[in-house]
Structure formats: structure tokens, C-alpha cells
C-alpha atoms as a PDB file:
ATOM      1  CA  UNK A   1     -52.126  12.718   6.880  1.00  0.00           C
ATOM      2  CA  UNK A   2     -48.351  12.204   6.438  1.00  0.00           C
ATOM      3  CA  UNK A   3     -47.286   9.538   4.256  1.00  0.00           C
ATOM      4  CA  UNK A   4     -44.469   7.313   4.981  1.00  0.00           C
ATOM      5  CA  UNK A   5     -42.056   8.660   2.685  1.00  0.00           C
ATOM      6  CA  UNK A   6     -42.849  12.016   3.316  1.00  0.00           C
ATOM      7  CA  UNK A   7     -42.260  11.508   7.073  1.00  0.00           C
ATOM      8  CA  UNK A   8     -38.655   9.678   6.947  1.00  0.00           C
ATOM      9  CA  UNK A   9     -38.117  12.223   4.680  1.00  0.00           C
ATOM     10  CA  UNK A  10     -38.953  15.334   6.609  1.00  0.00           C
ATOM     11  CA  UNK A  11     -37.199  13.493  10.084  1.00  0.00           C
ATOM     12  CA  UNK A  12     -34.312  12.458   8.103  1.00  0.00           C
ATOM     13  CA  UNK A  13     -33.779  15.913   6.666  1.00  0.00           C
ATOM     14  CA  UNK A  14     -33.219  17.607   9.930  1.00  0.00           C
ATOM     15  CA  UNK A  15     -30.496  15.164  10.940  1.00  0.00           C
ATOM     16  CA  UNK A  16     -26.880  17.189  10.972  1.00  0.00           C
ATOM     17  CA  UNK A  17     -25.346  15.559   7.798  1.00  0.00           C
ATOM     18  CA  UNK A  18     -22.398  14.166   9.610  1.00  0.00           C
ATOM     19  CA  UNK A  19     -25.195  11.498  11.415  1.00  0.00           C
ATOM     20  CA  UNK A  20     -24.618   9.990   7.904  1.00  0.00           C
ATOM     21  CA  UNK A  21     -21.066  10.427   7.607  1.00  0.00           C
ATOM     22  CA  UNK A  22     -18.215   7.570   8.071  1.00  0.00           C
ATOM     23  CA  UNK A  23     -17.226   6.379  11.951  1.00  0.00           C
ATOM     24  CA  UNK A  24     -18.578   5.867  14.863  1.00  0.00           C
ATOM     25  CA  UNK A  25     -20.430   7.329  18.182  1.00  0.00           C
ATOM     26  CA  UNK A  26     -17.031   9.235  18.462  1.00  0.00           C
ATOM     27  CA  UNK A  27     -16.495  10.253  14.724  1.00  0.00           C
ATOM     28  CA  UNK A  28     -14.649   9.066  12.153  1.00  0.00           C
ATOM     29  CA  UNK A  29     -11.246   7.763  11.713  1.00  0.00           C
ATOM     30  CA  UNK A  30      -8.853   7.692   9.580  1.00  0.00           C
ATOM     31  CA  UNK A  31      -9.639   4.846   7.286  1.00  0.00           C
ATOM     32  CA  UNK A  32     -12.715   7.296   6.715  1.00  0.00           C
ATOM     33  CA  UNK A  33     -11.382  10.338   5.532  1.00  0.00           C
ATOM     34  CA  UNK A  34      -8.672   8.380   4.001  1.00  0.00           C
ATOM     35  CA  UNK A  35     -10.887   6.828   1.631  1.00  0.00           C
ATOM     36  CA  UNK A  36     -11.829  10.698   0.485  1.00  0.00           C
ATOM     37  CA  UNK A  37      -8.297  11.590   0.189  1.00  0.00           C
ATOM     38  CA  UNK A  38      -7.204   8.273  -2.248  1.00  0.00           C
ATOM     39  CA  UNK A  39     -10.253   9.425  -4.615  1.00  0.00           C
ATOM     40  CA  UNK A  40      -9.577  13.115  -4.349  1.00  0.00           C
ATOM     41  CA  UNK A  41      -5.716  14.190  -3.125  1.00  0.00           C
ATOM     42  CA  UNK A  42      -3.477  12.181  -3.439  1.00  0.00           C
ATOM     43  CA  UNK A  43      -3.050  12.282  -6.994  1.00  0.00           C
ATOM     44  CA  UNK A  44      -0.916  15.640  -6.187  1.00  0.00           C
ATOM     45  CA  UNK A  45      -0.494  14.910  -2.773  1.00  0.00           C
ATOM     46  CA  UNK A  46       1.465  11.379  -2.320  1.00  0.00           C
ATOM     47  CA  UNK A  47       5.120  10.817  -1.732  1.00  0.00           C
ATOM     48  CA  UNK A  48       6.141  10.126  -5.827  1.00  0.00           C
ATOM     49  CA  UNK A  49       5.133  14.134  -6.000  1.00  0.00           C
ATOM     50  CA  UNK A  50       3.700  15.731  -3.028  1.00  0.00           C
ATOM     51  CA  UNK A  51       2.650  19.257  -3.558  1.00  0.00           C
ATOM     52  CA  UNK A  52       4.177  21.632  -1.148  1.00  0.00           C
ATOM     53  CA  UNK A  53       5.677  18.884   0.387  1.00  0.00           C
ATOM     54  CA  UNK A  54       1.703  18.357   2.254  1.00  0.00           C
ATOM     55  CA  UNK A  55       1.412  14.334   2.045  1.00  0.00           C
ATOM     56  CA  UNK A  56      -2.616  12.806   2.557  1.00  0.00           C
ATOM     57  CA  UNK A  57      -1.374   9.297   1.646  1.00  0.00           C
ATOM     58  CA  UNK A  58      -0.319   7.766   5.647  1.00  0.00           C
ATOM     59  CA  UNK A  59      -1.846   9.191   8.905  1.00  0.00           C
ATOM     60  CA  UNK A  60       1.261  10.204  10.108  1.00  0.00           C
ATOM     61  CA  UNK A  61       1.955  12.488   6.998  1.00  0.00           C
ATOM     62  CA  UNK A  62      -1.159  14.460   6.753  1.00  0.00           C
ATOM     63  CA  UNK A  63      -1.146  14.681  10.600  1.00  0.00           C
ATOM     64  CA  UNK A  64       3.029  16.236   9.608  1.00  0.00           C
ATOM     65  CA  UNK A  65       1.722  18.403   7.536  1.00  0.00           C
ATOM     66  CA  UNK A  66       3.397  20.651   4.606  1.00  0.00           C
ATOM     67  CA  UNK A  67       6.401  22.742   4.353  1.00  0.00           C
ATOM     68  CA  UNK A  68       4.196  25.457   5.787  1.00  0.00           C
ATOM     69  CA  UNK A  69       3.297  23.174   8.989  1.00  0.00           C
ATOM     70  CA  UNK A  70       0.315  21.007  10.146  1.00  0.00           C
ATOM     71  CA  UNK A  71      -3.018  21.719   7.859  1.00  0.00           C
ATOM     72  CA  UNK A  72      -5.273  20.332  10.728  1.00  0.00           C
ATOM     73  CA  UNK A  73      -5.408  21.383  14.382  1.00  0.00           C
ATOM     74  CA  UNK A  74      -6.963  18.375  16.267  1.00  0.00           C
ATOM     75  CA  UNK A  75     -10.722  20.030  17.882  1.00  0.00           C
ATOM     76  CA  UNK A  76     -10.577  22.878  15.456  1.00  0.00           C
ATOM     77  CA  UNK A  77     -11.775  22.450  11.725  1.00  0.00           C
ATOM     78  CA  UNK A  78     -12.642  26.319  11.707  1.00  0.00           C
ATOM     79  CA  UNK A  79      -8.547  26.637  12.504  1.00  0.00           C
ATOM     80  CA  UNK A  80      -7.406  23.879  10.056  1.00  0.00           C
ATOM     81  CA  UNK A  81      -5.897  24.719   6.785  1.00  0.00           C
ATOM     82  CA  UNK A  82      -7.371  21.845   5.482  1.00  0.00           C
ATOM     83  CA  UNK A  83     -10.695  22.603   5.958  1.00  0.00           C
ATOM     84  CA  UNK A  84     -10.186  26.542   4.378  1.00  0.00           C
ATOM     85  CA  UNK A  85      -8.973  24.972   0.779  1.00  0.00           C
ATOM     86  CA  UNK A  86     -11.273  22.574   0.680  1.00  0.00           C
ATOM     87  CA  UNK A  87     -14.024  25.665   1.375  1.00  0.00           C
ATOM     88  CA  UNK A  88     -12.870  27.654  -0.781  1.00  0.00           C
ATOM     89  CA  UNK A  89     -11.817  30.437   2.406  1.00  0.00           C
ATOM     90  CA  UNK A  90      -8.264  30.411   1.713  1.00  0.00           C
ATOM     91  CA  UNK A  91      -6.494  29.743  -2.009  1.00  0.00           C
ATOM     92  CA  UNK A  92      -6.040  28.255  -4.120  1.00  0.00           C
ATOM     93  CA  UNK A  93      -9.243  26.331  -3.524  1.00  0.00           C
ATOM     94  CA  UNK A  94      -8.696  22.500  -3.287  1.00  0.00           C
ATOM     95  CA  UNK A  95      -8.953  19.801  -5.016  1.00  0.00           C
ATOM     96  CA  UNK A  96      -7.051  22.194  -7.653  1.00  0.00           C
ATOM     97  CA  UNK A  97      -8.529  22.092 -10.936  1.00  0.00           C
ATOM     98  CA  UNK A  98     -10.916  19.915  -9.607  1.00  0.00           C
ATOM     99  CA  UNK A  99     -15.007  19.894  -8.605  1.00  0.00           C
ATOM    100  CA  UNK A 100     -15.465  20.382  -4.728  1.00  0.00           C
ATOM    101  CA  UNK A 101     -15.730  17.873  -2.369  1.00  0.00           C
ATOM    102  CA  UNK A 102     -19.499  17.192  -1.986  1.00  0.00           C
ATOM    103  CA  UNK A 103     -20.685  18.467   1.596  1.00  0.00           C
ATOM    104  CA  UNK A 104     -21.127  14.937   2.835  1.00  0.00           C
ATOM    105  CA  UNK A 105     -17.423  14.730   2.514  1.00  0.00           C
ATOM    106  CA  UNK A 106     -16.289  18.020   3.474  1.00  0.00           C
ATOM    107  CA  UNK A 107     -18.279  17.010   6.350  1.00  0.00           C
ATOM    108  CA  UNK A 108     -16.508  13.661   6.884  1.00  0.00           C
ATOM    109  CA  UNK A 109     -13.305  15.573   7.200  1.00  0.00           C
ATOM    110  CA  UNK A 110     -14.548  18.496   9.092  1.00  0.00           C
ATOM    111  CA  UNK A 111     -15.644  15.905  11.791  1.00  0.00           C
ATOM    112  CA  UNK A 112     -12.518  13.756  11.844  1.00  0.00           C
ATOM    113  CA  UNK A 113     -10.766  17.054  12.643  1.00  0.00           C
ATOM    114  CA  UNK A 114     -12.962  17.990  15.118  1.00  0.00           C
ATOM    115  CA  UNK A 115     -13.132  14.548  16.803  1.00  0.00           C
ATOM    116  CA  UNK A 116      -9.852  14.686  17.746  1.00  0.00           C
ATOM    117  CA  UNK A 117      -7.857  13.029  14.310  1.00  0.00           C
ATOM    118  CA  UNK A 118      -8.432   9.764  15.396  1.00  0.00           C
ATOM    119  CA  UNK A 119      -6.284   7.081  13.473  1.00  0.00           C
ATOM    120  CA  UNK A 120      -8.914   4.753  14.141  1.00  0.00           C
ATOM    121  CA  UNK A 121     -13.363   5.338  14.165  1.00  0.00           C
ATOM    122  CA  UNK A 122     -14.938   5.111  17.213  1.00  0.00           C
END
């Protein structure tokens, strides 16, 4: 016999993590991922200092990108910049100097990319 707990928690456990993750039916938006980026980027990446020139502090500057062009490709986190610093695939590894995002975050952003970049959730 299953208990209750044990039940939610073996059901809930096989849920993809993003179910849990910010936005709606059709993903998250920016307000979302934005609320990752004011905790965790913007400290170097904001307009008083903006490392690289790569702004996360408006929609339409992280969508512009840095001096070495856009860091996410709308549909395509495996193909977003973004996504490979934050992993750890390309370097340096982002947030510099800082712990990793945790994976439900990495997944917040992973899904905003690949739901299209939407400015607002679902």
C-alpha cells in the first residue's frame, strides 16, 4: 500500500521540471525569466556597466544581444549562447564568480527560449 505522500511524490517526480516553472500553457514570458535575471545578471549586465555590451535588464536588450550578436535564437536553447554559459558548455561559465543557476531556473530560461521569447506568458 502506497501512502499519500509517497504517491504525489513518486507522480510528481516524473513531471518534466519546467511543469513547475514560471508562465503559462505556452511557456513563460518575460516577466519570468526577468525576475531570474534582476537576482542573478544584471549586476554585470545592466546599462550603468554592461559586460560585453550584452544587456538582461529590458526585453528588447537581451533579445539585441552583445557586441558579439544575439545570445538567444528564438526555438533553439541548444543554439543560444545564453543557455551554453549558463551550462557551463561554453566560457567563461555564467553567473561569473557566481553559484549556478539552480536547474529550475536554467529551466525557466531554457523554456522561454524555446517558446518562442515571448515578452509576455501565455
Amino acid at each position: 500500500m502506497i501512502r499519500a505522500s509517497a504517491f504525489f511524490s513518486l507522480v510528481l517526480g516524473t513531471l518534466p521540471v519546467g511543469a513547475f516553472a514560471g508562465g503559462g500553457a505556452d511557456g513563460p514570458g518575460w516577466k519570468d525569466v526577468s525576475e531570474v535575471f534582476v537576482r542573478r545578471c544584471i549586476n554585470c549586465h545592466a546599462a550603468h556597466g554592461a559586460s560585453k555590451g550584452l544587456r538582461l535588464d529590458s526585453y528588447a536588450a537581451t533579445l539585441e544581444g552583445s557586441e558579439n550578436g544575439p545570445v538567444v535564437v528564438s526555438g533553439d536553447p541548444a543554439a543560444s549562447e545564453m543557455i551554453r554559459r549558463l551550462t557551463g558548455e561554453s566560457t567563461p561559465r555564467m553567473p561569473f564568480l557566481g553559484r549556478p543557476l539552480p536547474p529550475e531556473e536554467l529551466e525557466l530560461i531554457r523554456r522561454w527560449i524555446e517558446t518562442g521569447l515571448r515578452d509576455e506568458a501565455g
